[in-house]
N, C-alpha and C. Protein backbone atom coordinates (compact mmCIF):
# COMPACT_ATOMS: atom_id res chain seq x y z
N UNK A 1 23.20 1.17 -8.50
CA UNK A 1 21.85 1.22 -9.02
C UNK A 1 20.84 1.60 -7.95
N UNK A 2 21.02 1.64 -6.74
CA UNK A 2 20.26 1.90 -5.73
C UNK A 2 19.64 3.53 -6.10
N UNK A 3 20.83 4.30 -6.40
CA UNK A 3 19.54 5.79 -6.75
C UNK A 3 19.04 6.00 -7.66
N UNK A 4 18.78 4.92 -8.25
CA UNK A 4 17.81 4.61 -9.63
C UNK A 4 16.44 4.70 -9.32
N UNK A 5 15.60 5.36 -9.75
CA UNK A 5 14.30 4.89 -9.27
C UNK A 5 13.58 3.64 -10.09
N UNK A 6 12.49 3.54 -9.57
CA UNK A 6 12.31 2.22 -10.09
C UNK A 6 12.21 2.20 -11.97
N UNK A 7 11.52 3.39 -12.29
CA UNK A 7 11.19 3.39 -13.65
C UNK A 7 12.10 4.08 -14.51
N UNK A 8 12.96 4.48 -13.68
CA UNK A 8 14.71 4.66 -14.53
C UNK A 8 15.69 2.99 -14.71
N UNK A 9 15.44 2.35 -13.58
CA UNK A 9 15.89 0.84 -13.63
C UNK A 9 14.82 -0.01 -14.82
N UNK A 10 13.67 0.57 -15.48
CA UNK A 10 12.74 0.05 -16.32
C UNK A 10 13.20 0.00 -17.92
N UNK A 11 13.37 1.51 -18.09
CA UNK A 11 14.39 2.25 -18.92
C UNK A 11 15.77 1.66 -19.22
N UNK A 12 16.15 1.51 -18.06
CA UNK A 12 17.52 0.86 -18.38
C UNK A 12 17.58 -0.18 -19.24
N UNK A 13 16.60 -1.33 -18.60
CA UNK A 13 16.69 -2.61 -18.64
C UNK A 13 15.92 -2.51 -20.05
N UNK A 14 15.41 -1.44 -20.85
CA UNK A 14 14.84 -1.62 -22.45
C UNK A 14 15.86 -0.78 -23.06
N UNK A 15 16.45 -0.34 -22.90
CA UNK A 15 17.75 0.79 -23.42
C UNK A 15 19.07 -0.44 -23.51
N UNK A 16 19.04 -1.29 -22.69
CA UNK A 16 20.31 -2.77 -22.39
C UNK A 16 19.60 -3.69 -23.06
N UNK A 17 18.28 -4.03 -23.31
CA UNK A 17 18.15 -5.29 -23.61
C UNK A 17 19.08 -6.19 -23.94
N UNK A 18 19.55 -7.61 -23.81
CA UNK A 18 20.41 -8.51 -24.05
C UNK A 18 21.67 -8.38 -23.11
N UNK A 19 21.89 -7.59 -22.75
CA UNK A 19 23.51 -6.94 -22.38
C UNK A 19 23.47 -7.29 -20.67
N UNK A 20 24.34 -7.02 -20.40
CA UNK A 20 24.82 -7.68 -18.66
C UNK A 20 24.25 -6.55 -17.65
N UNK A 21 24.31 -5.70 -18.66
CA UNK A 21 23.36 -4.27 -17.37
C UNK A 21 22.42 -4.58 -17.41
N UNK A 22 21.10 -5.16 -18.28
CA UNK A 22 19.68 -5.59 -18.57
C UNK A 22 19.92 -6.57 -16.96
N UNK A 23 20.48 -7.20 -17.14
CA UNK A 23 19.83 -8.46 -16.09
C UNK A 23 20.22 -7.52 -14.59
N UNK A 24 21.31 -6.80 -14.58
CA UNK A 24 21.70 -5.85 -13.46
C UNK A 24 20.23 -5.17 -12.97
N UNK A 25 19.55 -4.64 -13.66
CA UNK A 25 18.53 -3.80 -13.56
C UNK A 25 17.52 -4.37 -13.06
N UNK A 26 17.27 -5.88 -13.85
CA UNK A 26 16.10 -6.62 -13.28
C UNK A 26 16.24 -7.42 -12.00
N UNK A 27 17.57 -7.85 -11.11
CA UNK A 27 17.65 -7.89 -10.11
C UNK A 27 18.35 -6.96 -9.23
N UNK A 28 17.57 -5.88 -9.31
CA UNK A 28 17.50 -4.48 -8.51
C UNK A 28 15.97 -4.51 -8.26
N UNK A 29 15.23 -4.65 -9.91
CA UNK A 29 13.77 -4.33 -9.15
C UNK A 29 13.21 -5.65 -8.53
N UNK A 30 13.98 -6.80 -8.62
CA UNK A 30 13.34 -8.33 -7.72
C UNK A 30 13.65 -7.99 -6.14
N UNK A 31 15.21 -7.58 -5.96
CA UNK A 31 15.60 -7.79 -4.57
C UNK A 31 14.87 -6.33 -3.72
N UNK A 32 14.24 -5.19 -4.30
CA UNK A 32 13.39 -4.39 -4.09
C UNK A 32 12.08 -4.38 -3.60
N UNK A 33 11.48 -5.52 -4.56
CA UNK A 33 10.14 -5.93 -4.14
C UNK A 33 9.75 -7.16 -3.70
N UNK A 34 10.56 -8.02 -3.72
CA UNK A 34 10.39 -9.39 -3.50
C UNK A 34 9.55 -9.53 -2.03
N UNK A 35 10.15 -8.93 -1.42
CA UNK A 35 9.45 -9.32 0.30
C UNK A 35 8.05 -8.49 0.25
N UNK A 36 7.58 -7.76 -0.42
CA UNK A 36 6.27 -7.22 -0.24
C UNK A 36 5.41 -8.21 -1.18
N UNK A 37 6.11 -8.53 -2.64
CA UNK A 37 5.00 -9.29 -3.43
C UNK A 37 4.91 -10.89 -2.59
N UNK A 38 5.75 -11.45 -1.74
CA UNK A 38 5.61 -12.53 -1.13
C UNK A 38 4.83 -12.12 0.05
N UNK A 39 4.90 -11.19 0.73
CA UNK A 39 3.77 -10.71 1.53
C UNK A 39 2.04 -11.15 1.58
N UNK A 40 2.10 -10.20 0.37
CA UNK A 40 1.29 -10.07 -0.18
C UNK A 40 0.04 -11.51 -0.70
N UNK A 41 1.33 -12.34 -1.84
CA UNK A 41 0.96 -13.83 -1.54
C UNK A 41 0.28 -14.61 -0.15
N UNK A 42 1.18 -14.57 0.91
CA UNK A 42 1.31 -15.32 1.90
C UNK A 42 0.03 -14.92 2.70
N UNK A 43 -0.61 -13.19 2.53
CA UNK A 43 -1.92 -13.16 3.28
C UNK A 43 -2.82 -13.38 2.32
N UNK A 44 -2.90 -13.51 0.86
CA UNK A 44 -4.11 -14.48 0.06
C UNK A 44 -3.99 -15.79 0.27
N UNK A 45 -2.76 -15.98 0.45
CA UNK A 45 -3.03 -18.18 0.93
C UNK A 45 -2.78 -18.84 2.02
N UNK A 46 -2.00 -18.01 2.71
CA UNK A 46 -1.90 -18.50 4.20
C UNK A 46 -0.54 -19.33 3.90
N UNK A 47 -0.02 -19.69 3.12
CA UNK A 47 0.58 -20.82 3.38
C UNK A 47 1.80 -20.38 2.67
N UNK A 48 2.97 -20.61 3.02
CA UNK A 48 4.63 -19.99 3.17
C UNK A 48 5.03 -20.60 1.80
N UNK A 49 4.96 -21.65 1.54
CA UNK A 49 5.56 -22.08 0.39
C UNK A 49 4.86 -21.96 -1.41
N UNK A 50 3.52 -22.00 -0.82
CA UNK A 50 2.67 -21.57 -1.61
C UNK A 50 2.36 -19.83 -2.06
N UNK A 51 2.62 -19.46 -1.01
CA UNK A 51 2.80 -17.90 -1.24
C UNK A 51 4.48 -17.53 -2.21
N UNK A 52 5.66 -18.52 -1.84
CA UNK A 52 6.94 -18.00 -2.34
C UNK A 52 6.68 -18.71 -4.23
N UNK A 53 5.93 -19.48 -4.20
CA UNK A 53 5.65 -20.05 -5.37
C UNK A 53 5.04 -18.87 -6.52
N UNK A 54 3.87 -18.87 -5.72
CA UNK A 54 3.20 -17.12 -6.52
C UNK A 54 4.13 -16.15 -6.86
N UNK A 55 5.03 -15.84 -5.59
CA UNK A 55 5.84 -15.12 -5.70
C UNK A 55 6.57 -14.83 -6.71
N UNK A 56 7.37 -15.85 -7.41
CA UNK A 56 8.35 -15.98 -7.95
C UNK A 56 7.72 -15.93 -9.52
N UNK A 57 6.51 -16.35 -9.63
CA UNK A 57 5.35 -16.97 -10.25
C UNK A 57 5.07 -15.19 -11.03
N UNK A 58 4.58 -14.37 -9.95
CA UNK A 58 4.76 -12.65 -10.38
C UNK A 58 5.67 -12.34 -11.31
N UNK A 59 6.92 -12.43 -10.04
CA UNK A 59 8.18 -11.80 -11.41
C UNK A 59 8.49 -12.07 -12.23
N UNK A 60 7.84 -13.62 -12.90
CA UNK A 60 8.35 -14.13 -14.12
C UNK A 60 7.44 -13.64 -15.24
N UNK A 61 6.29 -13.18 -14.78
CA UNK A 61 5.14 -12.66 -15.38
C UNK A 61 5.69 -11.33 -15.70
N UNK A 62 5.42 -10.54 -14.99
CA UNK A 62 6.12 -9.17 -14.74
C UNK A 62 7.05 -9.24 -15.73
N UNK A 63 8.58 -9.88 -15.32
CA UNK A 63 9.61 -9.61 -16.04
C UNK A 63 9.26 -9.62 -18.01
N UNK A 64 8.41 -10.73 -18.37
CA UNK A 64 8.16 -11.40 -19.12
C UNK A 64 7.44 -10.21 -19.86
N UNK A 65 6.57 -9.40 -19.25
CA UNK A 65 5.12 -8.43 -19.99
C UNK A 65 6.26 -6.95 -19.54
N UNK A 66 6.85 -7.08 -19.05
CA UNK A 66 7.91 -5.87 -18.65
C UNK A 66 7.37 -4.44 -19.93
N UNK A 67 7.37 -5.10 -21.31
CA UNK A 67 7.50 -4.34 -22.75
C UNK A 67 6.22 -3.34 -22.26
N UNK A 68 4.86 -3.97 -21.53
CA UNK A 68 3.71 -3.45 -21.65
C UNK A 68 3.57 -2.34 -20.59
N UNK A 69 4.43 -2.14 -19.86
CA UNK A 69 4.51 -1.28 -18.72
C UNK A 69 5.02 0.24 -19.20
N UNK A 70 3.81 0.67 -19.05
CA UNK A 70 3.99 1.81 -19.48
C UNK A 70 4.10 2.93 -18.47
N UNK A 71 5.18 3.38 -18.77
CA UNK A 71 5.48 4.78 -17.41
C UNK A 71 4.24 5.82 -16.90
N UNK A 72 2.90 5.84 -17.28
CA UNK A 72 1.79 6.89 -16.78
C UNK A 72 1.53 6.31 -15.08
N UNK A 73 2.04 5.33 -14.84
CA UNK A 73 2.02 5.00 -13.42
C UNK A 73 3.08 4.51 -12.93
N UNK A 74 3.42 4.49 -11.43
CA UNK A 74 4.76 4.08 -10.95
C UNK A 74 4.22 2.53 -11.37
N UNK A 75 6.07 1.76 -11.47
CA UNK A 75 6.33 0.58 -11.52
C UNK A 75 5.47 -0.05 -10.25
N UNK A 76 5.49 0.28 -9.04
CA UNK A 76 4.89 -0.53 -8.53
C UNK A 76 3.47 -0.65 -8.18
N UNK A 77 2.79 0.16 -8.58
CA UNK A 77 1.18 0.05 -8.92
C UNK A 77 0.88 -1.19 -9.98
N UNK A 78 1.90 -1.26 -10.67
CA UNK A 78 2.15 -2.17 -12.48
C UNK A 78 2.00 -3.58 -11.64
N UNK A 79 3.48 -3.61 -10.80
CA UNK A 79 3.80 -4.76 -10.34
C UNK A 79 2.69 -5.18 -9.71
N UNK A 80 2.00 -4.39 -8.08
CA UNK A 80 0.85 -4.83 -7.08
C UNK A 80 -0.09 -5.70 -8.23
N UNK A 81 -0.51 -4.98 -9.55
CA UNK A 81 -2.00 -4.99 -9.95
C UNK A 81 -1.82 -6.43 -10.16
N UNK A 82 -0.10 -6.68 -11.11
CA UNK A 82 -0.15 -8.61 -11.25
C UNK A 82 0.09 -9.30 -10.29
N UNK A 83 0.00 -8.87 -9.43
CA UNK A 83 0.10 -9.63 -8.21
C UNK A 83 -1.16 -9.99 -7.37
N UNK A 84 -2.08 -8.64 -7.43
CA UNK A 84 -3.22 -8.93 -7.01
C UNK A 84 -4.43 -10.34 -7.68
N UNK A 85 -3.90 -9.68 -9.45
CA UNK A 85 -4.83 -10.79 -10.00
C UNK A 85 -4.29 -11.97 -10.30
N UNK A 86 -3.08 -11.81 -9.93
CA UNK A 86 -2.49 -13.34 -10.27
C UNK A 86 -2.66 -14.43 -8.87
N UNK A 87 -3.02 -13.81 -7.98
CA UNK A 87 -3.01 -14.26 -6.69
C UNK A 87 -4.37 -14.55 -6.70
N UNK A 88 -5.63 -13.92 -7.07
CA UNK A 88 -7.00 -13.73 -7.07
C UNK A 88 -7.35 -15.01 -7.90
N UNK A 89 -6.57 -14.89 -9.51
CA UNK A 89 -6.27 -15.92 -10.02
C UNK A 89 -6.52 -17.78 -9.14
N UNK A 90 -5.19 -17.29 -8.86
CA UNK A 90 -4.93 -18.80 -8.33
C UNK A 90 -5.58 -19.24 -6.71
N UNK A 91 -6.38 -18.10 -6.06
CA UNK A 91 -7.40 -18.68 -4.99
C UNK A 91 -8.52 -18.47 -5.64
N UNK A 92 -8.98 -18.34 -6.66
CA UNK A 92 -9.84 -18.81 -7.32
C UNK A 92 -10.05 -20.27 -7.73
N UNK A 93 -8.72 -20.56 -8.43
CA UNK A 93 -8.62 -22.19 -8.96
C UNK A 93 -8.41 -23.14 -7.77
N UNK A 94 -8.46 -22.50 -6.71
CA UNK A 94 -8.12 -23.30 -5.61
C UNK A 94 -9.27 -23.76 -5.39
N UNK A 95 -10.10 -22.57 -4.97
CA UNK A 95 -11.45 -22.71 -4.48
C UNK A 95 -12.36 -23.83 -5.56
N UNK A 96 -12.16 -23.75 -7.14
CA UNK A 96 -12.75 -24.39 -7.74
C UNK A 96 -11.98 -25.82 -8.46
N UNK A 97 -11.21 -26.23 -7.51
CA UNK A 97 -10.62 -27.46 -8.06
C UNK A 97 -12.09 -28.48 -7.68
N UNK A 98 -12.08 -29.27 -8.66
CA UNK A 98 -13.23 -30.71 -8.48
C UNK A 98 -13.04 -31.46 -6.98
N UNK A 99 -13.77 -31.65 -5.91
CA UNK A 99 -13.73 -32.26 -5.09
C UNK A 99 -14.77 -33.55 -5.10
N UNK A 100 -14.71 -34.25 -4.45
CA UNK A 100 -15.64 -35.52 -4.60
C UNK A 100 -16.51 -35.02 -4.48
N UNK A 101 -17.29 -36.03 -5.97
CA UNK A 101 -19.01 -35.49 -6.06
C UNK A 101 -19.93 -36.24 -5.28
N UNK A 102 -21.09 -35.69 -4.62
CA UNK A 102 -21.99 -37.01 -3.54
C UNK A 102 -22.90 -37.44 -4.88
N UNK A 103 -23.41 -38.75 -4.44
CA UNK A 103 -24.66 -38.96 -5.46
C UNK A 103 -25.57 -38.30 -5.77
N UNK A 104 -26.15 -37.35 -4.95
CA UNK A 104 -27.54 -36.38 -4.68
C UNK A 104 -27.01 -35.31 -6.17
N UNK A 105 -25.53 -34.81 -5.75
CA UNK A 105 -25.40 -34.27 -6.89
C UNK A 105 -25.23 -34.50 -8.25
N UNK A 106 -24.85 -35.67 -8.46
CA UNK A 106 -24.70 -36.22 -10.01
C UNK A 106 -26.39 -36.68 -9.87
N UNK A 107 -27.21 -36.89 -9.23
CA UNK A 107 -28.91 -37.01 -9.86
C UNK A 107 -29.12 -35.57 -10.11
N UNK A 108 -29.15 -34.60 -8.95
CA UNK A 108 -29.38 -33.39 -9.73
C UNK A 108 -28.86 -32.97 -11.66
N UNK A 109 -27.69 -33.40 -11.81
CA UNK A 109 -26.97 -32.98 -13.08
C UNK A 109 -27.77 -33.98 -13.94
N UNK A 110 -28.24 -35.08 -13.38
CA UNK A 110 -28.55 -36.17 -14.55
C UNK A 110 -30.40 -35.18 -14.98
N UNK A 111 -30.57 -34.88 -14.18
CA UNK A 111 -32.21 -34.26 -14.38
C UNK A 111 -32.23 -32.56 -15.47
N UNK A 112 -30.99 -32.21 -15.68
CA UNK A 112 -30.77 -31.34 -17.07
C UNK A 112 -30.81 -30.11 -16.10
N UNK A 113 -30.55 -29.30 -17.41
CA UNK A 113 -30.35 -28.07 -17.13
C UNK A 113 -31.89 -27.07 -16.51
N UNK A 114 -31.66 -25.91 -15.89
CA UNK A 114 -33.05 -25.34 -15.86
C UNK A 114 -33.46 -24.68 -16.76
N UNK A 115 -35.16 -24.77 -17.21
CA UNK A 115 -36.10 -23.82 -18.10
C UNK A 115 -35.88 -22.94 -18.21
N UNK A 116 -36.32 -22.15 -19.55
CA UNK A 116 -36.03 -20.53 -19.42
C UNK A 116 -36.85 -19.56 -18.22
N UNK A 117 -38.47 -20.33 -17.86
CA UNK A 117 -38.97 -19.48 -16.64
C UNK A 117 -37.96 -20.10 -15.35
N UNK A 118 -37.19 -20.60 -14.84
CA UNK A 118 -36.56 -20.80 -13.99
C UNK A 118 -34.89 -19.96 -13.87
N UNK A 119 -34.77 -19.75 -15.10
CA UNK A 119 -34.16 -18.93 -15.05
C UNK A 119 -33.71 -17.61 -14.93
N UNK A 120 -35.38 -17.23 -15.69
CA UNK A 120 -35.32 -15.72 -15.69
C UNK A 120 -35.69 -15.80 -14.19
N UNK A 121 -36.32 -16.29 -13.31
CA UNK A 121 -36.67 -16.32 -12.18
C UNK A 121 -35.04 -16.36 -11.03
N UNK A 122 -34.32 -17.05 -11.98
CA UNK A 122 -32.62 -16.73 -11.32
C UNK A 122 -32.19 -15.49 -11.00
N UNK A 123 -32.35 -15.03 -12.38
CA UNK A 123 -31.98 -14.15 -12.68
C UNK A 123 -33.14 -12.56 -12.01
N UNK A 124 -34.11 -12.20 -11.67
CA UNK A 124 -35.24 -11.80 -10.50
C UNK A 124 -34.43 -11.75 -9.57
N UNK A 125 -34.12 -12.80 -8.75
CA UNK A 125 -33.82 -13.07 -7.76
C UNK A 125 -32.80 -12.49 -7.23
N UNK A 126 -31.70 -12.77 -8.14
CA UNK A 126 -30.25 -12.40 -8.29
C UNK A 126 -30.27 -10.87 -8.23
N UNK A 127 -30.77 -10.10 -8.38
CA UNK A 127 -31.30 -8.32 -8.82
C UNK A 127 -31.32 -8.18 -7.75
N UNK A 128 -32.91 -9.07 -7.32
CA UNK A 128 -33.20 -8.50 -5.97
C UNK A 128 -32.23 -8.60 -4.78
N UNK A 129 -31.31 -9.58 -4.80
CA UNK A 129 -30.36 -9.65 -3.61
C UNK A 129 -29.58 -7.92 -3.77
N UNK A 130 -29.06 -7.95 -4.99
CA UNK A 130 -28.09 -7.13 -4.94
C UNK A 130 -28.70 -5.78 -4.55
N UNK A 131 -29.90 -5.87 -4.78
CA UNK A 131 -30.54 -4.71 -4.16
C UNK A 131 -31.00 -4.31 -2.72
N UNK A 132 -31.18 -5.91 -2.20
CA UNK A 132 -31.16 -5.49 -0.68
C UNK A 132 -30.17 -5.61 -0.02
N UNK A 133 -28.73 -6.44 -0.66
CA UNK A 133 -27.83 -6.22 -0.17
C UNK A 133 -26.75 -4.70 -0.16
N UNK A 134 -27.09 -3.71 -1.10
CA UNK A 134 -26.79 -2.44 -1.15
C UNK A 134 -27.21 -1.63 0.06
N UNK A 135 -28.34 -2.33 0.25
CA UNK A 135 -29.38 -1.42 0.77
C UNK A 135 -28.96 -1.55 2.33
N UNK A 136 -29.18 -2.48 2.82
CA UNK A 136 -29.01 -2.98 4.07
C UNK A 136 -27.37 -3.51 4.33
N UNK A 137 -26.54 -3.65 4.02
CA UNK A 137 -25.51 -4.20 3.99
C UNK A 137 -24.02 -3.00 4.37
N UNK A 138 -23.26 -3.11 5.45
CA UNK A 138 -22.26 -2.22 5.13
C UNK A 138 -20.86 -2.75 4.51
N UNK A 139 -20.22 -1.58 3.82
CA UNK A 139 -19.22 -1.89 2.90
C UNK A 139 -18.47 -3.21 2.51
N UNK A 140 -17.95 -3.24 4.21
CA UNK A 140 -17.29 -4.58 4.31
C UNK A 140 -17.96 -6.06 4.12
N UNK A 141 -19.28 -6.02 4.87
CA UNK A 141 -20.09 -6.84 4.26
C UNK A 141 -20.14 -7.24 2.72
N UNK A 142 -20.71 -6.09 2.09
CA UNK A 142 -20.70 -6.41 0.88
C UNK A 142 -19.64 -7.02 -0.09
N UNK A 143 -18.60 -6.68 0.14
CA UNK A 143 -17.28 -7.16 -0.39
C UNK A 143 -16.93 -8.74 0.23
N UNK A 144 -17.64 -9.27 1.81
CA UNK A 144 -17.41 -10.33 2.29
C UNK A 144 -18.33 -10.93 1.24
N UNK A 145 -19.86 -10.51 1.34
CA UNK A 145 -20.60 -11.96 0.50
C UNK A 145 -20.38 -11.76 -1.11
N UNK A 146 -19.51 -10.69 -1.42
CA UNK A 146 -19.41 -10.88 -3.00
C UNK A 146 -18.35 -11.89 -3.45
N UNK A 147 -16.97 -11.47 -2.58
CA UNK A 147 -15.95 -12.18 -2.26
C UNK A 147 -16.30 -13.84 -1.97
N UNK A 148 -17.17 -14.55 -1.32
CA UNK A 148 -17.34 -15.47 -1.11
C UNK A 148 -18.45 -15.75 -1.77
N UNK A 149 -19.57 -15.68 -2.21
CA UNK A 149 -20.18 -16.07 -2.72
C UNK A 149 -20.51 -15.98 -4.28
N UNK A 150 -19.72 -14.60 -4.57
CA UNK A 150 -19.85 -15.01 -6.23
C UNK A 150 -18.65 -15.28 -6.59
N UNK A 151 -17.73 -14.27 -5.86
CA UNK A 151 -15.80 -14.92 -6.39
C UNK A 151 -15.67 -16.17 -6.04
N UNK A 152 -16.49 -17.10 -5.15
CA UNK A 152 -15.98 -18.03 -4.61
C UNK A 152 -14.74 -18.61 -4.29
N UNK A 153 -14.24 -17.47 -3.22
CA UNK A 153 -13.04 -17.18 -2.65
C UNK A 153 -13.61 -17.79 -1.29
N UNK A 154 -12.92 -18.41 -0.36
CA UNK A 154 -12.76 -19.43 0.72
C UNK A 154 -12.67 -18.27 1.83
N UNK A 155 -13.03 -18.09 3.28
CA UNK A 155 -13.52 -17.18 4.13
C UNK A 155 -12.02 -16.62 4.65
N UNK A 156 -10.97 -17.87 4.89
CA UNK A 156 -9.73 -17.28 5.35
C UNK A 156 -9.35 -16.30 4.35
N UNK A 157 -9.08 -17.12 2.90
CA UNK A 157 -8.42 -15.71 1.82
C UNK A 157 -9.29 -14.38 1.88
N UNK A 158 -10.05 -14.20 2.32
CA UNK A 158 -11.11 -13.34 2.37
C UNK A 158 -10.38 -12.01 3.55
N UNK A 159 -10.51 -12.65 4.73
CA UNK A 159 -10.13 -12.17 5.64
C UNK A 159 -8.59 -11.45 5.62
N UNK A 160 -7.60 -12.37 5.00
CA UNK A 160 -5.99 -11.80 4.79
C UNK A 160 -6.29 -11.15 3.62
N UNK A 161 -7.25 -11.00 2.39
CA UNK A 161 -7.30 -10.08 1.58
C UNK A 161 -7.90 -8.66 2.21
N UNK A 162 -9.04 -8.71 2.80
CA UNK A 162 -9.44 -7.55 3.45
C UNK A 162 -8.72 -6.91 4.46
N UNK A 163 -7.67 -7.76 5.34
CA UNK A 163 -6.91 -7.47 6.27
C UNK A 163 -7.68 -7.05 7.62
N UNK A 164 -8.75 -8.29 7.98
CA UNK A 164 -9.68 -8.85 9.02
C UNK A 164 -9.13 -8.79 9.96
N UNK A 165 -9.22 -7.77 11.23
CA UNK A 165 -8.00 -8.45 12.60
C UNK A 165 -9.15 -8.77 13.46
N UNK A 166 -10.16 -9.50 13.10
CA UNK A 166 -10.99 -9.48 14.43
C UNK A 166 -11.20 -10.95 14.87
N UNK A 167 -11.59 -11.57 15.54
CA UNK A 167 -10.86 -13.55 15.86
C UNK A 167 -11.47 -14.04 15.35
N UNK A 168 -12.61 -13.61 14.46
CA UNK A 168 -13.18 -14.94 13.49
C UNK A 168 -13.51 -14.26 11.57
N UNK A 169 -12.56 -13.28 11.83
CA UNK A 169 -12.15 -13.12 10.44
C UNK A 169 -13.68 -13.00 9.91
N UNK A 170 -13.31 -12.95 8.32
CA UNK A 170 -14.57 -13.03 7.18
C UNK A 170 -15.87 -13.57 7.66
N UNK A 171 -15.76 -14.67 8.33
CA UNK A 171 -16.90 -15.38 9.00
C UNK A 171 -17.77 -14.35 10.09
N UNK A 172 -17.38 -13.94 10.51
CA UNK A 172 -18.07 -12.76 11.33
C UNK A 172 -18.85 -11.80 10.36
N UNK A 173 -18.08 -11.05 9.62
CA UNK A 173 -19.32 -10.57 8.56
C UNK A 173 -20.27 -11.01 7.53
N UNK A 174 -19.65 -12.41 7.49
CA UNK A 174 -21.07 -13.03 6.44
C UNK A 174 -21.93 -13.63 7.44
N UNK A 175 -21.82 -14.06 8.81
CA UNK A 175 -23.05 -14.40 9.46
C UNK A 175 -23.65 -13.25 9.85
N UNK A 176 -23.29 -11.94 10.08
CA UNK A 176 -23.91 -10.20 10.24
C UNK A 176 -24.45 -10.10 8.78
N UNK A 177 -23.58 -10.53 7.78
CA UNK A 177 -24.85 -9.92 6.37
C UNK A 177 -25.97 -11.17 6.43
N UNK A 178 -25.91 -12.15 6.40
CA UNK A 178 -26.82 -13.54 6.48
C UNK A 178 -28.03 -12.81 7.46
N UNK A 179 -27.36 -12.64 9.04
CA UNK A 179 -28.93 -11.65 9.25
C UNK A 179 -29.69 -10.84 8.72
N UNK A 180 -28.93 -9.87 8.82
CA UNK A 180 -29.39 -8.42 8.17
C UNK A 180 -29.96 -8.86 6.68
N UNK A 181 -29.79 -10.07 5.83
CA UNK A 181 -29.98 -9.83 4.76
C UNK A 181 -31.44 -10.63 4.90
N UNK A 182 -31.35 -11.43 5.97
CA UNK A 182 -32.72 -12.93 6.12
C UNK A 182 -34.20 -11.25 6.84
N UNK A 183 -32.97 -10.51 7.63
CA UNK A 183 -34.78 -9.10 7.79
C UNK A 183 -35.00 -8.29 7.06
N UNK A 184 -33.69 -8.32 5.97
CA UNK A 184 -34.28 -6.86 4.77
C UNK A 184 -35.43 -8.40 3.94
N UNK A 185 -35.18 -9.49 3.99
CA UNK A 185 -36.50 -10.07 2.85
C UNK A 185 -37.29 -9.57 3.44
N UNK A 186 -37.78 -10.68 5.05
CA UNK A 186 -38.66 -10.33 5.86
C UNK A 186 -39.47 -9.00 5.37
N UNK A 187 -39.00 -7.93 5.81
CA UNK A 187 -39.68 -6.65 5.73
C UNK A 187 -39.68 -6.50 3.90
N UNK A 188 -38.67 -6.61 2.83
CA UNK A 188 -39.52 -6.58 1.35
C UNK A 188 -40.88 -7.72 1.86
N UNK A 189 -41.07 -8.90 1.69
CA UNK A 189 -41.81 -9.79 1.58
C UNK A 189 -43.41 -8.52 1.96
N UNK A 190 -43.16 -8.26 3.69
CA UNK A 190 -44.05 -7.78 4.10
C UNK A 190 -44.68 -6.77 3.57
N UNK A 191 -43.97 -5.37 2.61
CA UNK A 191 -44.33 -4.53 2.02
C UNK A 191 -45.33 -5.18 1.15
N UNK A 192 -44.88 -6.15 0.49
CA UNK A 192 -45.09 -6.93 -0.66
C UNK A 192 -46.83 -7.47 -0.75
N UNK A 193 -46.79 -7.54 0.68
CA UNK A 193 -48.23 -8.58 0.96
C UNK A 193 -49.15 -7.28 1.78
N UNK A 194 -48.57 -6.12 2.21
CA UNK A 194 -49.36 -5.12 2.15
C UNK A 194 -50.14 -3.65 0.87
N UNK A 195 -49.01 -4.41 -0.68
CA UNK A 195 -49.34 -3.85 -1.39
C UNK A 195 -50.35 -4.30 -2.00
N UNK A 196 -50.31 -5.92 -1.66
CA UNK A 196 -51.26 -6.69 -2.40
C UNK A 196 -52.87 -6.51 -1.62
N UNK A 197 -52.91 -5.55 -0.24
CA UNK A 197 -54.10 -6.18 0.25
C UNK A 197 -55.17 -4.66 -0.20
């Protein structure tokens, strides 16, 4: 089965369904990709056992949605994409598991939700970042404070997702956008109070 390509071993394995060549086929394309989709894992979480978990976690997915894979792209673009979001997935839920709440914050929650002018005023606000962060911000930046601050993805996964080699990782570009972003107000603000005079 080795000069099979991958999406002839795809074929196979829906041409066999049930039969002893079906499962032949599907561990051809595991022992194929296995060390890249655990790779892959291991620089979104850092952590070896937790990455082989995902891992395995993929191909059962994969194997499982196999029907939906449709040949207009190689098999392994198919495979990366559930791997990417299944991984994105689960450092997501990481990032947002419940941690102990302080008191300050359960008074905030007890005092309700915000007004509609406080919101649309969120929502102002929210515009305007993305606008000076376009503006002033380079690439990588932008992907650091989107990545962390709206994916609320954690600075290490950040860094092994972007593939960061520099010694303080993700953290280095969100304290460079944090500047750059505290003098693009500065200078809006200032336009702001020279339009007014």
């Amino acid at each position: 089965m080795d000069f099979l390509s991958d999406e002839e071993l795809v074929a196979r394995y829906r041409a066999h369904a049930g039969s002893p060549g079906s499962g032949r086929a599907l561990n051809e394309l595991f022992h194929r990709h296995r060390r890249r989709v655990a790779l892959w894992c291991l620089r979104m979480t850092g952590d070896r056992e937790a990455a082989a978990d995902l891992a395995q976690e993929v191909f059962l997915k994969a194997f499982r949605d196999l029907d939906s894979f449709r040949a207009e792209a190689k098999f392994t673009t198919w495979l990366y994409s559930i791997t990417r979001n299944h991984c994105f997935s689960e450092v997501r839920a990481r990032a947002s598991a419940p941690e102990p709440v302080g008191e300050l914050l359960l008074a905030d929650m007890a005092e309700g939700s915000l007004g509609p002018h406080s919101q649309l005023e969120r929502e102002r606000n929210a515009q305007l970042l993305r606008e000076l962060m376009q503006w002033s911000l380079d690439d990588t930046e932008v992907q650091v404070m989107t990545l962390h601050y709206v994916e609320e993805l954690p600075l290490e996964a950040i860094t092994r997702l972007l593939q960061i080699k520099n010694a303080t990782g993700a953290k280095a570009y969100s304290v460079s956008a944090r500047r750059k972003l505290a003098r693009a107000v500065e200078q809006w603000k200032a336009r702001g109070q020279k339009a007014r005079m």
